[in-house]
Protein backbone atom coordinates (compact mmCIF):
# COMPACT_ATOMS: atom_id res chain seq x y z
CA UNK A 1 0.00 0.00 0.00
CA UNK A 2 1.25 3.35 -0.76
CA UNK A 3 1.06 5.95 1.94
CA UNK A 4 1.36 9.61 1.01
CA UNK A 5 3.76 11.95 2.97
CA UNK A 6 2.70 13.04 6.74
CA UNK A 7 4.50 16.40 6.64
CA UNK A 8 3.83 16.35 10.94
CA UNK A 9 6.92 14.35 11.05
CA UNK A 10 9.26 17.01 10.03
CA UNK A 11 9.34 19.46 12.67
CA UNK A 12 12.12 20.32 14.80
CA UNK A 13 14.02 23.62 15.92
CA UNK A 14 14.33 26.90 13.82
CA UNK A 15 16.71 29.46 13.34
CA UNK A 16 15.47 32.51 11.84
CA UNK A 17 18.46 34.93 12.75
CA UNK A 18 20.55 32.78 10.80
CA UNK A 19 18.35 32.84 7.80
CA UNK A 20 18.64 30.33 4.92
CA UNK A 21 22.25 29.10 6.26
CA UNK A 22 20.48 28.43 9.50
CA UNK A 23 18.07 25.89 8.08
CA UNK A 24 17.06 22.41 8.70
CA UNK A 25 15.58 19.56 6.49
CA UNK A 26 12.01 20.18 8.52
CA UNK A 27 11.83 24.17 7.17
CA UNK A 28 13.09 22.56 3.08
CA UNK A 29 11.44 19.26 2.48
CA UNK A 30 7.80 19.11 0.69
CA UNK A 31 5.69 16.65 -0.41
CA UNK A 32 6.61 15.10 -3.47
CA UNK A 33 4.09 16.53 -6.51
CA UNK A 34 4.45 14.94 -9.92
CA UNK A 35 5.69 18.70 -11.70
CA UNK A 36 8.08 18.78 -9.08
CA UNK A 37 12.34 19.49 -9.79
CA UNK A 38 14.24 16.68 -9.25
CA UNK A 39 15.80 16.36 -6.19
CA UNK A 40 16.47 14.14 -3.93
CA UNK A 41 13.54 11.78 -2.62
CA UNK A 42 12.70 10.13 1.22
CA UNK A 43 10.95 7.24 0.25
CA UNK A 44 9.71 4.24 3.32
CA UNK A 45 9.22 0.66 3.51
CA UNK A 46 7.68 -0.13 6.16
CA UNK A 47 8.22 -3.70 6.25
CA UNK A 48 8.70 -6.67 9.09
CA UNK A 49 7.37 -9.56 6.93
CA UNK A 50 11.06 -10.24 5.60
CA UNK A 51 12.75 -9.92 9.15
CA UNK A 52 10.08 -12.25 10.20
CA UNK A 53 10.54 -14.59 7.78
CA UNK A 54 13.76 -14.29 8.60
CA UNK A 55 13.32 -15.69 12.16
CA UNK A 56 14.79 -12.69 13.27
CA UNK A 57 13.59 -9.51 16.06
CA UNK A 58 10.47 -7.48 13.90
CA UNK A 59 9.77 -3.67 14.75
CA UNK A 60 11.81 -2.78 11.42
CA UNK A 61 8.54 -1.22 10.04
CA UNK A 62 8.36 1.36 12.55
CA UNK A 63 11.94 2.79 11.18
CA UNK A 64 10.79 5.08 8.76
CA UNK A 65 8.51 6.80 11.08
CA UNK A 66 11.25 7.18 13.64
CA UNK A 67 14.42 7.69 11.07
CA UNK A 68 12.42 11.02 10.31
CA UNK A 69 11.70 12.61 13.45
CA UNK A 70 15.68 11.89 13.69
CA UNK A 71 16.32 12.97 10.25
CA UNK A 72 13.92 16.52 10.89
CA UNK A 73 16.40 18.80 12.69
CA UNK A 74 19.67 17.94 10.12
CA UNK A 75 20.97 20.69 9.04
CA UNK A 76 20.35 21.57 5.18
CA UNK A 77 23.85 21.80 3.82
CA UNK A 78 23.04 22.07 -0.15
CA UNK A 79 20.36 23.47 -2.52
CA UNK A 80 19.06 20.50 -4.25
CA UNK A 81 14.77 19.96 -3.72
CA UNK A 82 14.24 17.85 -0.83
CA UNK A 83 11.20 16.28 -1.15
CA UNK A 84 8.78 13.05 0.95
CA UNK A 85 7.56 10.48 -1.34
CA UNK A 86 5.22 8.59 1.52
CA UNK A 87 5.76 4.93 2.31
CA UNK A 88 5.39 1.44 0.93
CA UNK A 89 3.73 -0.12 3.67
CA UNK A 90 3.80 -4.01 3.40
CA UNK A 91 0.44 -5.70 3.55
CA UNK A 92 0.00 -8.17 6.54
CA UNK A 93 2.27 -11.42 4.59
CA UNK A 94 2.26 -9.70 1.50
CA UNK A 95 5.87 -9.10 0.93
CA UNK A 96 6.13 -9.69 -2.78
CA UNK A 97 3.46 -6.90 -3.62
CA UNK A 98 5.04 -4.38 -1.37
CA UNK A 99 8.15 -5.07 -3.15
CA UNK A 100 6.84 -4.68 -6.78
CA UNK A 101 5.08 -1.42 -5.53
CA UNK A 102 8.30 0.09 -4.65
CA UNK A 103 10.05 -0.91 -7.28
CA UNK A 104 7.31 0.73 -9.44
CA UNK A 105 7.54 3.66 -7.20
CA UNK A 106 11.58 3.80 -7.45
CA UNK A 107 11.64 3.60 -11.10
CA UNK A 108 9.23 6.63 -11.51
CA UNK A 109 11.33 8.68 -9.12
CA UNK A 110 14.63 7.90 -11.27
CA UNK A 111 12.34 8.18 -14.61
CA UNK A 112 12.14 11.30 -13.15
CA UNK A 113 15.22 12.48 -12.37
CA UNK A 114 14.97 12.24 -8.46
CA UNK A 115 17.57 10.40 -6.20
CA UNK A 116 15.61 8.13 -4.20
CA UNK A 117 17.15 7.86 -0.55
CA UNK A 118 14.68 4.49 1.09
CA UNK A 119 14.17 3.84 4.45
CA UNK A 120 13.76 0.58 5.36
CA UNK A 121 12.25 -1.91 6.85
CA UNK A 122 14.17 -5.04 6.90
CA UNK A 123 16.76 -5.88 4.05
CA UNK A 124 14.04 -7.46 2.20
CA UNK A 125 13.87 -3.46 1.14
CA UNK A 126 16.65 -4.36 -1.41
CA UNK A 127 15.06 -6.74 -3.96
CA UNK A 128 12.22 -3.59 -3.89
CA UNK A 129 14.87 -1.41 -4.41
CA UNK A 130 16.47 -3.43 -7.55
CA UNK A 131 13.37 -4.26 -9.65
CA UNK A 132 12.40 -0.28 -9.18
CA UNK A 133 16.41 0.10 -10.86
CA UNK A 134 16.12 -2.67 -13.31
CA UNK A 135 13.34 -1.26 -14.43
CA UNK A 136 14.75 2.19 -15.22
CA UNK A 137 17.96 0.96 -16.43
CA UNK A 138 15.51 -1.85 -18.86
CA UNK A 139 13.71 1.41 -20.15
CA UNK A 140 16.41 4.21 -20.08
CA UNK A 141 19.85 2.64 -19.74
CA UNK A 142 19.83 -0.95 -21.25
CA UNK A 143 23.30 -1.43 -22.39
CA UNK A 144 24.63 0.25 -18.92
CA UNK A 145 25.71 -1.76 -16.36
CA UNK A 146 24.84 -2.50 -12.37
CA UNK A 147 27.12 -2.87 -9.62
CA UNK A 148 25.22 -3.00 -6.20
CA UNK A 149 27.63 -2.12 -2.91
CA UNK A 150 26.26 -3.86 0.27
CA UNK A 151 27.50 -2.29 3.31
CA UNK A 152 26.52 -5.42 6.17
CA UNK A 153 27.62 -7.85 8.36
CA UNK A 154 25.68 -10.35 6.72
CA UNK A 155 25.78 -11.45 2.71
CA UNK A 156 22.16 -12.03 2.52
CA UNK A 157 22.62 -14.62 0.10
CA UNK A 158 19.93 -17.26 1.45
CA UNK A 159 17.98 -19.19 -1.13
CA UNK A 160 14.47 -18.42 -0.42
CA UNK A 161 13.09 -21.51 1.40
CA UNK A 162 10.12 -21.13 -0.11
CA UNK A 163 9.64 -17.50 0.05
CA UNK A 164 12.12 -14.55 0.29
CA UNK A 165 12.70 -13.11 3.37
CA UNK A 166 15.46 -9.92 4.33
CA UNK A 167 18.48 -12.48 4.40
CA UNK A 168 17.76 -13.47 1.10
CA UNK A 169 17.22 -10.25 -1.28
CA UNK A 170 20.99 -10.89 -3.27
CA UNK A 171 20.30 -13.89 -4.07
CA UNK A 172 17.15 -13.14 -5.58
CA UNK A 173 18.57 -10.07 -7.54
CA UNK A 174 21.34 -12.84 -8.80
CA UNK A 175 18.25 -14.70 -10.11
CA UNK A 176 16.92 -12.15 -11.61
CA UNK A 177 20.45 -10.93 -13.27
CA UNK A 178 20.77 -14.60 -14.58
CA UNK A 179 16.69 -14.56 -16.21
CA UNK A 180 17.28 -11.38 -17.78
CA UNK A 181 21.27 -11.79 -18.95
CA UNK A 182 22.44 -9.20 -16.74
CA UNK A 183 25.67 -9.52 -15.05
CA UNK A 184 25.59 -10.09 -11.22
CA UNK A 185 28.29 -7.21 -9.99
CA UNK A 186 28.01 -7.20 -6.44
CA UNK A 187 30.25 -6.49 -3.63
CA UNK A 188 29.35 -7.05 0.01
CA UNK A 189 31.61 -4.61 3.05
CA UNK A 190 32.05 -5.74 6.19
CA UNK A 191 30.83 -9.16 6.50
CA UNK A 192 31.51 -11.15 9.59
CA UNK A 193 32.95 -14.61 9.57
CA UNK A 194 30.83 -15.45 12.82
CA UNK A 195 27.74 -14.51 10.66
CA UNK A 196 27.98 -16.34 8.03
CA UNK A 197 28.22 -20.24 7.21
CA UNK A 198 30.49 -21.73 4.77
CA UNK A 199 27.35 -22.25 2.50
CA UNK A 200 26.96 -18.58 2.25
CA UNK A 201 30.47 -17.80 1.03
CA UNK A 202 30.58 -20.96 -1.04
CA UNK A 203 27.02 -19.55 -2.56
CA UNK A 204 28.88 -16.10 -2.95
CA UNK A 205 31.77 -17.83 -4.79
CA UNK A 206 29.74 -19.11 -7.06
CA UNK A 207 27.72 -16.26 -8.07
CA UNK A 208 30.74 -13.72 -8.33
CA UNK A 209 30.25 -12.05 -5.39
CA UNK A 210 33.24 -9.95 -3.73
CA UNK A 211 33.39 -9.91 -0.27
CA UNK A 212 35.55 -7.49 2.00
CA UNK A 213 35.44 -9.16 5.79
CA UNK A 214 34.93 -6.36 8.73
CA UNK A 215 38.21 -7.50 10.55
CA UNK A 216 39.83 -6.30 7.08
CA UNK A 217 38.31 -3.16 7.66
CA UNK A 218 40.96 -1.11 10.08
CA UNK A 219 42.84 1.96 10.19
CA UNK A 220 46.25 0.36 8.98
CA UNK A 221 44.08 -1.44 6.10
CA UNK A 222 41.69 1.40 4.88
CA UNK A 223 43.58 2.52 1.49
CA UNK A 224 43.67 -1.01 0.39
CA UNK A 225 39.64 -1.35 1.36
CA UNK A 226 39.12 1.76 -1.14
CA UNK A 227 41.23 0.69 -3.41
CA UNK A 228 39.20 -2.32 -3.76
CA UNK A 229 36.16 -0.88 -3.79
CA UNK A 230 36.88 1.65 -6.52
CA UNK A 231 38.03 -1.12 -8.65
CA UNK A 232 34.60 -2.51 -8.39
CA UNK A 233 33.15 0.97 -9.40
CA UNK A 234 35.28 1.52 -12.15
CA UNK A 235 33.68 -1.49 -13.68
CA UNK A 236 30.19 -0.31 -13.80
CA UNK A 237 28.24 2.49 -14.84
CA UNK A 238 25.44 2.74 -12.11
CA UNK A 239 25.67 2.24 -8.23
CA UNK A 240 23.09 0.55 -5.84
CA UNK A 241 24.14 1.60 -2.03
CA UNK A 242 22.55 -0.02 0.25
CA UNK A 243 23.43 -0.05 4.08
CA UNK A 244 22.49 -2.44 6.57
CA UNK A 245 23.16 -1.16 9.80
CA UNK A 246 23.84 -4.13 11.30
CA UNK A 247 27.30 -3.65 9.89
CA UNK A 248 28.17 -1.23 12.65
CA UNK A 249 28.96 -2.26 16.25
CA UNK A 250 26.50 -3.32 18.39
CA UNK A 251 27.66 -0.51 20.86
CA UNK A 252 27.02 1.93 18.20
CA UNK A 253 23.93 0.06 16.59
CA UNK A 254 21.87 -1.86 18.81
CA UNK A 255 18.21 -1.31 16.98
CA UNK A 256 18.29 -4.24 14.69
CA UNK A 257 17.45 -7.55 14.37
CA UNK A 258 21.06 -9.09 14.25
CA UNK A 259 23.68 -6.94 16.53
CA UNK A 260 26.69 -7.25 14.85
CA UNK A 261 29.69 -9.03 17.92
CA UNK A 262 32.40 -6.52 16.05
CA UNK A 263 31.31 -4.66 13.31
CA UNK A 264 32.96 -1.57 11.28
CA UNK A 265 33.64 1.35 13.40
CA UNK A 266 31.34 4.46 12.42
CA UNK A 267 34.26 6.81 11.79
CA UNK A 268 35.97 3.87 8.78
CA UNK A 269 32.29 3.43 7.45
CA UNK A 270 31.95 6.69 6.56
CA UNK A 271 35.15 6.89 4.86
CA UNK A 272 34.15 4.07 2.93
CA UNK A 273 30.69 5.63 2.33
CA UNK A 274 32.12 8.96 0.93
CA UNK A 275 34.26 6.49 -1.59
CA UNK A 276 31.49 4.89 -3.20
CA UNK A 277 29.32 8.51 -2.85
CA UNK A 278 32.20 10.58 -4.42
CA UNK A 279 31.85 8.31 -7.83
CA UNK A 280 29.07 10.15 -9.05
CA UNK A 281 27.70 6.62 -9.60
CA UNK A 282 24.92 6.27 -7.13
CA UNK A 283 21.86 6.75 -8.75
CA UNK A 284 19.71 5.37 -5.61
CA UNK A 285 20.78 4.62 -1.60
CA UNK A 286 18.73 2.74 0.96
CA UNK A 287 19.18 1.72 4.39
CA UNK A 288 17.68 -0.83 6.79
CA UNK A 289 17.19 -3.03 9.74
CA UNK A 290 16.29 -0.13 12.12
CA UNK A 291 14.42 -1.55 14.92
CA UNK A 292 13.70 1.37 17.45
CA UNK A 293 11.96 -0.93 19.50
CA UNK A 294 16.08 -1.93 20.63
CA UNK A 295 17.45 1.89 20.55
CA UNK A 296 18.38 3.69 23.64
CA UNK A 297 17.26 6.57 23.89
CA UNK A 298 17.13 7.51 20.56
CA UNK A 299 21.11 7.23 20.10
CA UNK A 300 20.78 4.58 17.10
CA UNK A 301 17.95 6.92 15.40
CA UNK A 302 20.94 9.87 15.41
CA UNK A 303 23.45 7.79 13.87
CA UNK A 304 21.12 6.21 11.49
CA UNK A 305 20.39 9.89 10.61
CA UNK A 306 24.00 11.00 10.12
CA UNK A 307 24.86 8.04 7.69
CA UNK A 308 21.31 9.65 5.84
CA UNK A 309 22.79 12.90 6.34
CA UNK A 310 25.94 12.13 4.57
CA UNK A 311 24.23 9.89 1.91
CA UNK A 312 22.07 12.80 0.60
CA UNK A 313 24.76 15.24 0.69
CA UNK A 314 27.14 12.73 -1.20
CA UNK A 315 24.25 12.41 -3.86
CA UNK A 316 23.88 16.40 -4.13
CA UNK A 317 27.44 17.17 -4.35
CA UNK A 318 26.93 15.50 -8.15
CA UNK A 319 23.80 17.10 -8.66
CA UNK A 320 23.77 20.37 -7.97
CA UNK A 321 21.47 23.04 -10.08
CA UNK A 322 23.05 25.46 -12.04
């Protein structure tokens, strides 16, 4: 079901000596209309059916609610349209429709020159999040290429046993790359060898999959992380981001269903962030797995928010107005 925007969640604190400088995403964003600029686009899922599935903690559909009360106060650092597209809201055990609505949804904000920035939901959120691409690359870009960047301590690579669930999205998307002829570029950051069985990684070797490990992932390591991860860019044309924030510590990022036992520190994953944002080669971000039913007072909601922050100012630095 598609909800429109509730414009009550963006409210926060104003600054009207400071004038526009002095602004916040709450006094900018509007409700997406169809004659609107593009600009960059807040877009939910609400969605538990995949965590669920998943046998893992639900209260993931409650994140985009609570990711933009957190999101409302940011300060607004460029001059690209900010704009609420509403939510996807999943349908009692309906996952599969939810997902086809959003990806119908995503491809009409990219046919329309937007850059859709989702709030998820569980991972599920990123087979939505690919048909709504393949579907604008199919129309508008079919002999450009995919590469899809998977920041998470998990590779999400189940087979769906029947039905897909949020640990099983990339496999899916592989499916759907091998139906349609499309290659299958996808790299996976921060994935955590207590995490993950050996049929997982054996499943991601033979798919093509490129995995970078979190204890890989350290101060004395980081140029050799980039420089891996730029190679992987340089080979496509387009760039799915999509962060699950159970890549973080659990210290850092209790609300979700799987808290990660190491994790990538906050300070190297944005680092890494800013390397795939700085391509130019994102054309759509999402992020999931926010439970707030497991925050602390609100401290996993802020950092969520900060990784949102820095994902749509990554996006505008490419697409400024002139």
């Amino acid at each position: 079901m598609l909800q429109l925007a509730d414009m009550r969640l963006w409210s926060g604190r104003t600054d009207t000596e400071d004038g526009r400088a002095g602004e916040r995403w709450h006094q900018r964003i509007s409700p997406l209309q169809l004659d609107n600029p593009p600009g960059i686009a807040v877009l939910g899922f609400a969605s538990d059916e995949g965590v669920r599935r998943n046998k893992g903690r639900i209260g993931a559909a409650k994140g985009p609610r609570i990711l933009r009360l957190a999101m409302a106060n940011l300060p607004a650092t460029f001059d690209l349209p900010l704009y609420d597209a509403g939510n996807v809201r999943v349908q009692r055990e309906d996952l599969e429709s939810g997902q086809s609505l959003l990806g119908a949804r995503i491809s009409e904000l990219l046919d329309n020159g937007h850059f859709p920035l989702v709030l998820g939901g569980g991972h599920e959120v990123a087979f939505g999040s690919y048909q709504g691409i393949a579907r604008w690359m199919r129309e508008q870009h079919r002999e450009k290429t995919l590469g899809i960047i998977n920041f998470d301590a998990h590779l999400d690579l189940r087979i769906p046993a029947p039905k897909g669930s949020s640990g099983t999205p990339f496999y899916q998307i592989a499916e759907q790359c091998d139906i349609n002829g499309r290659p299958f570029n996808y790299l996976c950051v921060g994935a955590a060898d207590n995490a993950n069985t050996p049929a997982l990684y054996n499943r991601g070797d033979a798919l093509g999959a490129e995995v970078i490990r979190d204890r890989e992932i350290n101060c004395r390591n980081l140029d050799n992380v980039q420089a891996q991860i730029r190679t992987f860019i340089h080979r496509v044309d387009f760039v799915y981001l999509t962060v699950c924030l159970d890549v973080l510590p659990a210290a850092v990022m209790p609300a979700v269903s799987a808290p990660s036992g190491r994790g990538v520190p906050l300070e190297l994953l944005e680092i890494l962030l800013d390397t795939v944002l700085d391509s130019n080669k994102v054309c759509l971000a999402d992020m999931a797995e926010f439970n707030p039913y497991f925050d602390i007072e609100d401290h996993a909601a802020r950092t969520a928010a900060r990784l949102g922050f820095q994902m749509a100012n990554g996006a505008a630095r490419g697409r400024q107005p002139d």
